[in-house]
PDB file of N, CA and C in Angstrom:
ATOM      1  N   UNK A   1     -34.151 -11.113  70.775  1.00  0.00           N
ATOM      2  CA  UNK A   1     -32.729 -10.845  70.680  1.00  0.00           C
ATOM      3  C   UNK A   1     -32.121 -10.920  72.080  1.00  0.00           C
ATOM      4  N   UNK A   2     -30.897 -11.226  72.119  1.00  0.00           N
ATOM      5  CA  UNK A   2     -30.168 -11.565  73.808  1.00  0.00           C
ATOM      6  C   UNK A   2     -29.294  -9.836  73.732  1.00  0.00           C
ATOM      7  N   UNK A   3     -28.985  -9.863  74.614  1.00  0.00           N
ATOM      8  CA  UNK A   3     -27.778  -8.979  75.341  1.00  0.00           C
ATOM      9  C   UNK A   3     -26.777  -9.452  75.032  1.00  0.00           C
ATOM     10  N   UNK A   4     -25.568  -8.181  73.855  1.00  0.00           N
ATOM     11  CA  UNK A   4     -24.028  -8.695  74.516  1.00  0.00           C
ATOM     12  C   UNK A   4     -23.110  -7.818  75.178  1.00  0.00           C
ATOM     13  N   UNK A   5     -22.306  -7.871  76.021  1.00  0.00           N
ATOM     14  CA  UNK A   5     -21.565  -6.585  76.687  1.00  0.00           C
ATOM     15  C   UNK A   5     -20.983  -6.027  75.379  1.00  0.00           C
ATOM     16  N   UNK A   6     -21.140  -4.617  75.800  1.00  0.00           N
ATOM     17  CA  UNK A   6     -21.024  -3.766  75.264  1.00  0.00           C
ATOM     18  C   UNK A   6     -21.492  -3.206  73.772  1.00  0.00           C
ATOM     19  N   UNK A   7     -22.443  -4.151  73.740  1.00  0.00           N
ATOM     20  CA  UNK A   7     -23.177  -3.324  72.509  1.00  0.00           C
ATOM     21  C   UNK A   7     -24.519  -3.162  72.686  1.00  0.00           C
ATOM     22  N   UNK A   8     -24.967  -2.157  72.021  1.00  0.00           N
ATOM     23  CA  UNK A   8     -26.322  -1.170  72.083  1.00  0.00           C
ATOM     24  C   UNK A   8     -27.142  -1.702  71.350  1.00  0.00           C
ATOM     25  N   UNK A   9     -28.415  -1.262  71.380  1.00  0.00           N
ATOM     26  CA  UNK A   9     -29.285  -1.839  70.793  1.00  0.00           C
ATOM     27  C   UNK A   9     -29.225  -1.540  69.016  1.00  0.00           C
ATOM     28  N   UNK A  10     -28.666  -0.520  68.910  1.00  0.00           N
ATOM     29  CA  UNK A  10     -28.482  -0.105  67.388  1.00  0.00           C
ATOM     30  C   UNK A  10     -27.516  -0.931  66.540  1.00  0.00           C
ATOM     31  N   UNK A  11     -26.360  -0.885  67.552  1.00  0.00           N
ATOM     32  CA  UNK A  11     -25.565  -2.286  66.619  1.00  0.00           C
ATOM     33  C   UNK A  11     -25.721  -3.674  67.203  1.00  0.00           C
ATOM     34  N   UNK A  12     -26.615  -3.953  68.269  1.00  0.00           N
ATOM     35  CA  UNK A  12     -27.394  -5.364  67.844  1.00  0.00           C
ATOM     36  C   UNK A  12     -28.015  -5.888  66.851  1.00  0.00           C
ATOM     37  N   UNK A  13     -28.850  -5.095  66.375  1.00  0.00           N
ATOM     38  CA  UNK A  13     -29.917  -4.948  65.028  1.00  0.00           C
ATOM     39  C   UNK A  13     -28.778  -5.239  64.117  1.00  0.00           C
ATOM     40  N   UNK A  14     -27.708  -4.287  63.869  1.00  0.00           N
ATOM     41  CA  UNK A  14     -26.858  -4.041  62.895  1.00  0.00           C
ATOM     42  C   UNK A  14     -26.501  -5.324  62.556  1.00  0.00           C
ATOM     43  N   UNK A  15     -25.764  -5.985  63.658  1.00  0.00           N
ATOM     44  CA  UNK A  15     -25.324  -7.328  63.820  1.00  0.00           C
ATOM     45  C   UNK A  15     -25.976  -8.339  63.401  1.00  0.00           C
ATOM     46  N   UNK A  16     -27.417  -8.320  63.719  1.00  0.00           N
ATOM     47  CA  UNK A  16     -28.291  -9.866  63.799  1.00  0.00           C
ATOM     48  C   UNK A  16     -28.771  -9.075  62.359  1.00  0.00           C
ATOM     49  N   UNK A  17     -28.898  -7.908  61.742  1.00  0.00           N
ATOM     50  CA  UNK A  17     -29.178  -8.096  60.303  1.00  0.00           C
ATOM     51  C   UNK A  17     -27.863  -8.664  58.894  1.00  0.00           C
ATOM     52  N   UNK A  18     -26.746  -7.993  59.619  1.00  0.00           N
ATOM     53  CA  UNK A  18     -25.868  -8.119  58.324  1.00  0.00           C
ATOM     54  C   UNK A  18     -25.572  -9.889  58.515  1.00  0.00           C
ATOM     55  N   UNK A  19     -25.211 -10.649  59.642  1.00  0.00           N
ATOM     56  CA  UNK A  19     -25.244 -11.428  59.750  1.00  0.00           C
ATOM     57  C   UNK A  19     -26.189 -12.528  58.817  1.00  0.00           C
ATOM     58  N   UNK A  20     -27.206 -12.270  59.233  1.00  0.00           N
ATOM     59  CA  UNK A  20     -28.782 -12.982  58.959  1.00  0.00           C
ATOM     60  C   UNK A  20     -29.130 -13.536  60.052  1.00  0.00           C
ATOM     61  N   UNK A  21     -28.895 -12.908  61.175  1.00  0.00           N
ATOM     62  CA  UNK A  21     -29.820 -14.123  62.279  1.00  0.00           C
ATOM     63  C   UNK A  21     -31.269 -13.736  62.297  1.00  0.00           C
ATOM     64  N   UNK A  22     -31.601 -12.073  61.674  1.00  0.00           N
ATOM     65  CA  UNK A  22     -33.173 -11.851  62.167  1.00  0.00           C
ATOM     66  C   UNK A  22     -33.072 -11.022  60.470  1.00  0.00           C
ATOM     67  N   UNK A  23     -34.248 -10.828  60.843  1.00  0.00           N
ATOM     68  CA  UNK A  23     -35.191  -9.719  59.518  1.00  0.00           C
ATOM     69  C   UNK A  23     -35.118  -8.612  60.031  1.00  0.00           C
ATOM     70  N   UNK A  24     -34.515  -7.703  60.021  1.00  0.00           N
ATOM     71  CA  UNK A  24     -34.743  -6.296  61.037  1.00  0.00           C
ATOM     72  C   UNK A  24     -34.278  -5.347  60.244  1.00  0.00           C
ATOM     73  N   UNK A  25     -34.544  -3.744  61.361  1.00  0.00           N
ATOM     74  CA  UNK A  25     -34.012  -2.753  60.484  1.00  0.00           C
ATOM     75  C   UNK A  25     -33.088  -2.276  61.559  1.00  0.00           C
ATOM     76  N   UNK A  26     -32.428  -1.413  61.314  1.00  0.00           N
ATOM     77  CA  UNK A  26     -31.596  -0.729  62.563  1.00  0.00           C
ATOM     78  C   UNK A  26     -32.239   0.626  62.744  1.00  0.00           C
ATOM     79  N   UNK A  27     -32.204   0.891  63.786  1.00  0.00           N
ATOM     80  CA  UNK A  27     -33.101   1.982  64.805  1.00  0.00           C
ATOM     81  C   UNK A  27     -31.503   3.018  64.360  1.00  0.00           C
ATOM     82  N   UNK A  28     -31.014   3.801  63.010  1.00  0.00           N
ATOM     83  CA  UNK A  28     -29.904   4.482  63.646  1.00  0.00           C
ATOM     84  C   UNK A  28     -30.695   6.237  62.669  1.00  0.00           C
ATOM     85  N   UNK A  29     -29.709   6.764  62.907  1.00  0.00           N
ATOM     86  CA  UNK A  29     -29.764   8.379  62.869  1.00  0.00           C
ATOM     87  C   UNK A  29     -30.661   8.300  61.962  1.00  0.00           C
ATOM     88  N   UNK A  30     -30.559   7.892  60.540  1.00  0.00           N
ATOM     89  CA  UNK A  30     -31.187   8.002  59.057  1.00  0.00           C
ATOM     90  C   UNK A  30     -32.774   7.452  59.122  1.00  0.00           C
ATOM     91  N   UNK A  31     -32.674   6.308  59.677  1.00  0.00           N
ATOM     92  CA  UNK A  31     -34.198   6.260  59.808  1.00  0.00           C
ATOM     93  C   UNK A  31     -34.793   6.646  60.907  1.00  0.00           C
ATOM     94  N   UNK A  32     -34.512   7.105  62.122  1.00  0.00           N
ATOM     95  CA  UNK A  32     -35.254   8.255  62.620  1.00  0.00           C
ATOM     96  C   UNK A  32     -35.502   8.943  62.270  1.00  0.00           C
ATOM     97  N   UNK A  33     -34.640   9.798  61.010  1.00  0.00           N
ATOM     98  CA  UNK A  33     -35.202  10.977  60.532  1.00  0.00           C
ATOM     99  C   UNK A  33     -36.604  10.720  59.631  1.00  0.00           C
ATOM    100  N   UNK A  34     -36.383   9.708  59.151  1.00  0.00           N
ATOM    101  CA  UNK A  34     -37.593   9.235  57.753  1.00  0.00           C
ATOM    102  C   UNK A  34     -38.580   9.129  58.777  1.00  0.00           C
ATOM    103  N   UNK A  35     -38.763   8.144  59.897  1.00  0.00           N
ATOM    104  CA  UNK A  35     -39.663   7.928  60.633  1.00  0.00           C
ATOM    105  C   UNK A  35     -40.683   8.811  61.011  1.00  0.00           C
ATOM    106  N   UNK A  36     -39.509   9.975  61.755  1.00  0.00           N
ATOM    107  CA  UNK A  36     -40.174  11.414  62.105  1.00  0.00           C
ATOM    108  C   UNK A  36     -40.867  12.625  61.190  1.00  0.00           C
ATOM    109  N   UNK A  37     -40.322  12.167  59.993  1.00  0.00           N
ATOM    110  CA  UNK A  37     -40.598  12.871  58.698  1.00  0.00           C
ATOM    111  C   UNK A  37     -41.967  12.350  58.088  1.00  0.00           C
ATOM    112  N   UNK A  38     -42.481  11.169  58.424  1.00  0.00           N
ATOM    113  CA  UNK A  38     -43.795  10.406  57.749  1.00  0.00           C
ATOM    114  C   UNK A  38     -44.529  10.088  59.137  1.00  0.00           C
ATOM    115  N   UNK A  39     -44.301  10.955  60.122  1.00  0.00           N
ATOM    116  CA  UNK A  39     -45.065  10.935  61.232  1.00  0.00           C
ATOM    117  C   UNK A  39     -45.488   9.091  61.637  1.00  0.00           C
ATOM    118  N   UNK A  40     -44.106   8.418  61.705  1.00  0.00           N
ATOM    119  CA  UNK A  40     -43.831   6.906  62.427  1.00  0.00           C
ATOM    120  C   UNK A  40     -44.048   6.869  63.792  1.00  0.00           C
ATOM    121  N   UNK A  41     -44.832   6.183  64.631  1.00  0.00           N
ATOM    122  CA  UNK A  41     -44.154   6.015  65.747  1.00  0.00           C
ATOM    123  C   UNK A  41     -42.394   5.949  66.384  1.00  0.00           C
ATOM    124  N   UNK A  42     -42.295   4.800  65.355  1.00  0.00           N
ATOM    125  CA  UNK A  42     -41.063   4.046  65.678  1.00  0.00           C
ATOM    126  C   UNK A  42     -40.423   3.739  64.163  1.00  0.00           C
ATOM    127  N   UNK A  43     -39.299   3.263  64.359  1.00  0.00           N
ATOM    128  CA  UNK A  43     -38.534   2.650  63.014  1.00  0.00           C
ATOM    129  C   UNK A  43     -39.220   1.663  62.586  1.00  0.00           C
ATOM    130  N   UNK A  44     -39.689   0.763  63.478  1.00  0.00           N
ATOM    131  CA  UNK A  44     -40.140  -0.355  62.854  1.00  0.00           C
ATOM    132  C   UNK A  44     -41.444  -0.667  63.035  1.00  0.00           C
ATOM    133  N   UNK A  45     -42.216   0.129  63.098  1.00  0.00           N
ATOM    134  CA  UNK A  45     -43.461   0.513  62.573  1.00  0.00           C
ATOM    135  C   UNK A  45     -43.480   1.054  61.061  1.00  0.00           C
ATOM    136  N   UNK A  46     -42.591   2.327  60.592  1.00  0.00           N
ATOM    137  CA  UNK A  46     -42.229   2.245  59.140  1.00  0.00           C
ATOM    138  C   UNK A  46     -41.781   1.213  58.199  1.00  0.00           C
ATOM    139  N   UNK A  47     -40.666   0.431  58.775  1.00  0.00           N
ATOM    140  CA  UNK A  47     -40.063  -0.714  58.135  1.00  0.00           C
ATOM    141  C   UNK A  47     -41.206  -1.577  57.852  1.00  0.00           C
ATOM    142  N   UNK A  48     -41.368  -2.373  59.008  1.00  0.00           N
ATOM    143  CA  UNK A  48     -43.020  -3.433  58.815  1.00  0.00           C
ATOM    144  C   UNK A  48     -43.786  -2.892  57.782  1.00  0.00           C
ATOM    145  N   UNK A  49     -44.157  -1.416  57.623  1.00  0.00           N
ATOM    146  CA  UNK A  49     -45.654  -1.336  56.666  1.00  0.00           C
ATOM    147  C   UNK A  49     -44.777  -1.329  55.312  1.00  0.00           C
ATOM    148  N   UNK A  50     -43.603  -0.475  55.109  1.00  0.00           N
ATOM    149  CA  UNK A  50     -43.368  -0.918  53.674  1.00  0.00           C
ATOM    150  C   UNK A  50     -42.901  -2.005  53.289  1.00  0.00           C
ATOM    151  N   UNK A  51     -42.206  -3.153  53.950  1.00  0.00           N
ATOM    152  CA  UNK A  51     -41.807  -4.384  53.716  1.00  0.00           C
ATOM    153  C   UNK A  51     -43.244  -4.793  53.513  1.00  0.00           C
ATOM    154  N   UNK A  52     -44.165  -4.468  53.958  1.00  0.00           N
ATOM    155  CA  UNK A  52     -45.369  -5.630  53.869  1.00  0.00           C
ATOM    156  C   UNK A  52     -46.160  -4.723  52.586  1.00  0.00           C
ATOM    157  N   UNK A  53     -45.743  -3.692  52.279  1.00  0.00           N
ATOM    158  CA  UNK A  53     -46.669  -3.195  51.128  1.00  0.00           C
ATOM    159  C   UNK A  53     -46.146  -3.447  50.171  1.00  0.00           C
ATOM    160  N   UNK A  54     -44.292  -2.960  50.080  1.00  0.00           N
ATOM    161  CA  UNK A  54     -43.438  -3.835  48.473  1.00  0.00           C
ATOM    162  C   UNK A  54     -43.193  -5.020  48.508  1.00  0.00           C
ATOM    163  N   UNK A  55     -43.528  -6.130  49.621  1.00  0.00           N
ATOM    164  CA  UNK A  55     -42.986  -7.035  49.207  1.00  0.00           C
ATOM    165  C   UNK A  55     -41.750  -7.341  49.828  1.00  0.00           C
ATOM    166  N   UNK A  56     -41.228  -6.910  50.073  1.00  0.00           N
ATOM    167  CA  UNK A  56     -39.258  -6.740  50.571  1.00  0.00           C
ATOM    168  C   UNK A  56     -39.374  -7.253  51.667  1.00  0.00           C
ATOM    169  N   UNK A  57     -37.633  -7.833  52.869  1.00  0.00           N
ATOM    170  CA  UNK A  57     -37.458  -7.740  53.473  1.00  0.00           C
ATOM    171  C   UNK A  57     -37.416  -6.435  54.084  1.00  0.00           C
ATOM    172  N   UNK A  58     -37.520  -6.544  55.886  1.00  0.00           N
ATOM    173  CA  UNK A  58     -37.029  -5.273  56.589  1.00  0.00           C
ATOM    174  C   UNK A  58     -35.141  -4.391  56.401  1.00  0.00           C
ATOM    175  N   UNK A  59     -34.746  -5.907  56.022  1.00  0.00           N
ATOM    176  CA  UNK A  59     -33.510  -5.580  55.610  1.00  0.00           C
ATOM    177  C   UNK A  59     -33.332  -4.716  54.583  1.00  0.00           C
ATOM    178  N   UNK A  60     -34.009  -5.281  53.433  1.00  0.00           N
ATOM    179  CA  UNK A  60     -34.022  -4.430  52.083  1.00  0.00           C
ATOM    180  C   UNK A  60     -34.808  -3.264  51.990  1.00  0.00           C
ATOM    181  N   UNK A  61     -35.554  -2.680  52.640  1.00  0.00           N
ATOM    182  CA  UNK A  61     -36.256  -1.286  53.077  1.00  0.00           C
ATOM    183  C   UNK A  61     -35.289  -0.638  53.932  1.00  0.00           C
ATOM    184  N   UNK A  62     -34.699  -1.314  54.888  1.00  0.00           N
ATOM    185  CA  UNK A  62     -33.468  -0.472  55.730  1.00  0.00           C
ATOM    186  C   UNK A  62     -32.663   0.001  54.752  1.00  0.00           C
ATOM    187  N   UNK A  63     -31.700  -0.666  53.861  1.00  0.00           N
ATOM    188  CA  UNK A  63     -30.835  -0.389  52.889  1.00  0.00           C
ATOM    189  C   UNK A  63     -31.370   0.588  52.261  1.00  0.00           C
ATOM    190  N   UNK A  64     -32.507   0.502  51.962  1.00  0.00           N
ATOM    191  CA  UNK A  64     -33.069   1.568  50.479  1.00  0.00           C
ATOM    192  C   UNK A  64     -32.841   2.642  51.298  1.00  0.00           C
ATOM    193  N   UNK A  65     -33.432   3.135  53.052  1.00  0.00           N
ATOM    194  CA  UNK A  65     -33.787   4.064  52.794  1.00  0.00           C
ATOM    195  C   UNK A  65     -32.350   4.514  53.343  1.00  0.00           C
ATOM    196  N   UNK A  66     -31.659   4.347  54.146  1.00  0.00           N
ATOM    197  CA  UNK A  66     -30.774   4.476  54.431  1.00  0.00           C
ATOM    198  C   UNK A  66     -30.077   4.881  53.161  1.00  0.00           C
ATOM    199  N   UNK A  67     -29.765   4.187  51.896  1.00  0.00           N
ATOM    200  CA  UNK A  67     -28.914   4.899  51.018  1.00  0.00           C
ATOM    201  C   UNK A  67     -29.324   6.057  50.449  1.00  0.00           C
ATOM    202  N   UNK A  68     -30.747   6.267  49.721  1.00  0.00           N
ATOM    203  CA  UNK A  68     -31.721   7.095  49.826  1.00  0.00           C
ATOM    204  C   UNK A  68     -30.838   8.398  50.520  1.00  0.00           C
ATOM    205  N   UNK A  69     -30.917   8.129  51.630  1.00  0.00           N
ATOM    206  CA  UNK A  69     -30.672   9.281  52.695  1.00  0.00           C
ATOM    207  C   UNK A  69     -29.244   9.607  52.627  1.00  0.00           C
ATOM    208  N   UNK A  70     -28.413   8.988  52.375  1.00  0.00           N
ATOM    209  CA  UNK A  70     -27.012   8.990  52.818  1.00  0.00           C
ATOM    210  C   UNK A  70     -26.614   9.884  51.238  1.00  0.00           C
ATOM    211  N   UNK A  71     -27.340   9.435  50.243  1.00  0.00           N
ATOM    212  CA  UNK A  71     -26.801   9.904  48.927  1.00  0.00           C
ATOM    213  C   UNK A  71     -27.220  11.339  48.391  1.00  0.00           C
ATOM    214  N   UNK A  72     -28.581  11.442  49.524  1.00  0.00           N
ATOM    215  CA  UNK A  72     -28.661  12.576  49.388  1.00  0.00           C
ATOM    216  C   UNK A  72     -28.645  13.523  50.600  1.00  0.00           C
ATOM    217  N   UNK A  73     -27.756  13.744  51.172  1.00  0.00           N
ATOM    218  CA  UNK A  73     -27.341  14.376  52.192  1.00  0.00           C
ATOM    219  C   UNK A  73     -28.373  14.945  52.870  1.00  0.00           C
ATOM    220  N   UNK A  74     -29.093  14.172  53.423  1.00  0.00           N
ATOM    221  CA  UNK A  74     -30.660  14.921  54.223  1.00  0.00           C
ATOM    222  C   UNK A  74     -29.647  15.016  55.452  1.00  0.00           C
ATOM    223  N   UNK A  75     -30.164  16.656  55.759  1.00  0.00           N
ATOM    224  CA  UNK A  75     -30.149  16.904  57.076  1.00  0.00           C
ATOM    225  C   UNK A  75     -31.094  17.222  58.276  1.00  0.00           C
ATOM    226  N   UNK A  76     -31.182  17.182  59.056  1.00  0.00           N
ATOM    227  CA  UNK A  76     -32.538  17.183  60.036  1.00  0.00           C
ATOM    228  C   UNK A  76     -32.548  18.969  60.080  1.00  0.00           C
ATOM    229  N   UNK A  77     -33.902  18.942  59.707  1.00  0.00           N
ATOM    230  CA  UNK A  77     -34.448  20.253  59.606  1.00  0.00           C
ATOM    231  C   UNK A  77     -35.174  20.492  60.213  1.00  0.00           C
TER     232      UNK A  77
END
């Protein structure tokens, strides 16, 4: 992925996923929490193993869990 002024690495991801330039997940609040919750290194150390265990894009595991999370109001505990 390149550098653009003024955006972060979280809405780079954001960008090069909704777009389609890459397969990715976004590193934001919701899946840190899942990450930290299933003892992840990283976001995309989680993403990679379940995309590669269901089948799915990283995209479509981001979405799940992200809505997942959003619908049910997880808060960091």
């Amino acid at each position: 992925m390149c550098d653009l002024p003024y955006v972060g690495n979280i809405t780079k991801k954001h960008l090069a996923k909704n777009v389609g330039f890459a397969d990715v997940a976004k590193n934001d609040t919701w899946l840190e929490r899942v990450s930290d919750f299933v003892s992840a290194k990283y976001v995309d150390e989680l993403t990679e193993y379940l995309s590669s265990e269901f089948d799915e894009s990283k995209h479509v595991v981001d979405v799940i869990l992200w809505r997942f999370c959003a619908d049910n109001d997880l808060q960091k505990t």
